[in-house]
Protein backbone atom coordinates (compact mmCIF):
# COMPACT_ATOMS: atom_id res chain seq x y z
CA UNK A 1 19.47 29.49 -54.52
CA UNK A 2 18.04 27.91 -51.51
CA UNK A 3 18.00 29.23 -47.57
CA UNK A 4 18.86 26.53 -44.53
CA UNK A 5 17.36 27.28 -41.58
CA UNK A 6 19.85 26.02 -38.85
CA UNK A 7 21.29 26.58 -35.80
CA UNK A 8 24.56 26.51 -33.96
CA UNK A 9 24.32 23.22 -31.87
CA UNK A 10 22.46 20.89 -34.90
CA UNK A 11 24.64 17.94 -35.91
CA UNK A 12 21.99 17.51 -39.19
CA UNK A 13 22.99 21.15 -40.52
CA UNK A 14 26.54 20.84 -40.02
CA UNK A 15 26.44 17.71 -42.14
CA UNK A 16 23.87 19.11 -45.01
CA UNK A 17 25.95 22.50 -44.94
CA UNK A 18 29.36 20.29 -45.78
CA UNK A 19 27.40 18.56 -48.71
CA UNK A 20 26.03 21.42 -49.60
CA UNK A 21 29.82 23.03 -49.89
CA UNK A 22 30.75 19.47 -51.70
CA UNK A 23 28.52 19.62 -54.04
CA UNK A 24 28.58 23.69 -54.95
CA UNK A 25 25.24 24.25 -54.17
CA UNK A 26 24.53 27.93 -53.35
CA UNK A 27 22.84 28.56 -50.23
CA UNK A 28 22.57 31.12 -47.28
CA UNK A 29 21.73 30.03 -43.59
CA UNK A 30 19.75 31.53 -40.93
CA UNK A 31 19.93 30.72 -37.40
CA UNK A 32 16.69 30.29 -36.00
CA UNK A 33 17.66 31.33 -32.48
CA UNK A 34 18.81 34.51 -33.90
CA UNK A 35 15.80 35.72 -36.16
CA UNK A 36 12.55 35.68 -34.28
CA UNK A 37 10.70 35.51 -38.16
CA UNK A 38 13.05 32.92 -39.18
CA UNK A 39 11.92 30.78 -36.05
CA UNK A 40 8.35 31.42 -37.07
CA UNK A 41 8.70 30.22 -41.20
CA UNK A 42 10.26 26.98 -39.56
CA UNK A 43 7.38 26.12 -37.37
CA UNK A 44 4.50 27.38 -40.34
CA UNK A 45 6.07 24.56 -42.34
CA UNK A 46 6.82 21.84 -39.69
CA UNK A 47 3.61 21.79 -37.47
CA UNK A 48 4.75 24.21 -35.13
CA UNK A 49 8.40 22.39 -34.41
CA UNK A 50 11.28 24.40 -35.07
CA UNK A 51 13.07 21.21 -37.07
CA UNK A 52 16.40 21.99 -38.63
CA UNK A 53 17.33 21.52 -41.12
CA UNK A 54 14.38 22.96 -42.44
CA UNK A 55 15.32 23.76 -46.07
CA UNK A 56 13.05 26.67 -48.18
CA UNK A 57 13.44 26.65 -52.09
CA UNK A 58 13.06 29.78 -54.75
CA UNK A 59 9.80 28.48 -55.65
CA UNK A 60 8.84 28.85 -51.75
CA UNK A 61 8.26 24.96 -50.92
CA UNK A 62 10.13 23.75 -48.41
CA UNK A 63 12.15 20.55 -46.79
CA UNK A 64 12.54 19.42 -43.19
CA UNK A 65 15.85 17.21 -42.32
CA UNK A 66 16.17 16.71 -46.12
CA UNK A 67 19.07 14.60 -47.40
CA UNK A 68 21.35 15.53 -50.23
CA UNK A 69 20.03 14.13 -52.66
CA UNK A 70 16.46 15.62 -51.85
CA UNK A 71 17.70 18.66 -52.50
CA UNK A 72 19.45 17.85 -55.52
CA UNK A 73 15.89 16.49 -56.70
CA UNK A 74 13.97 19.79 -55.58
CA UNK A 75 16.43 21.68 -57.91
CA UNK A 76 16.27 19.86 -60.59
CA UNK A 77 12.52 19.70 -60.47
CA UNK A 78 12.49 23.43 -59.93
CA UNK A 79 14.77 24.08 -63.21
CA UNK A 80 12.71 22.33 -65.24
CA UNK A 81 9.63 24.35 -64.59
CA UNK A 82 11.24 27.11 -65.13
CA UNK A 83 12.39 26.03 -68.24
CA UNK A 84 9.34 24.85 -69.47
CA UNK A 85 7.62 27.21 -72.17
CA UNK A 86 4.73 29.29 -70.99
């Protein structure tokens, strides 16, 4: 599961949400303008921008702007840890 930070106006998470839906990757979104601590994770992990897409990952790490296939790498990379014997 993964989180989007977004907002209402931004072209970029319009288009990642759509290939996001395409490619049946679960997700929720939060719109920055609307959650005050939302607005304040985005700018901890982008230098004090609040960029959207920002993306945030079950292991906590985080993309800004990330394409499709980013993503799709990130949770790959994130399954295989976690299936990795302790």
């Amino acid at each position: 599961m993964l989180t989007m930070y977004s907002t209402t106006w931004c072209g970029y998470c319009h288009r990642l949400r759509s290939q996001l839906d395409r490619e049946g990757i679960d997700y929720t979104v939060i719109d920055i303008e609307q959650d005050p601590n939302a607005a304040d994770f985005v700018m901890s992990v982008n230098g004090g921008n609040q960029t959207v897409p920002t993306v945030r990952f079950a292991d906590g790490s985080a993309l800004t702007n990330p394409s499709i296939i980013q993503v799709k790498e990130r949770l790959a990379a994130i399954a295989d840890t976690a299936a990795e014997p302790a």
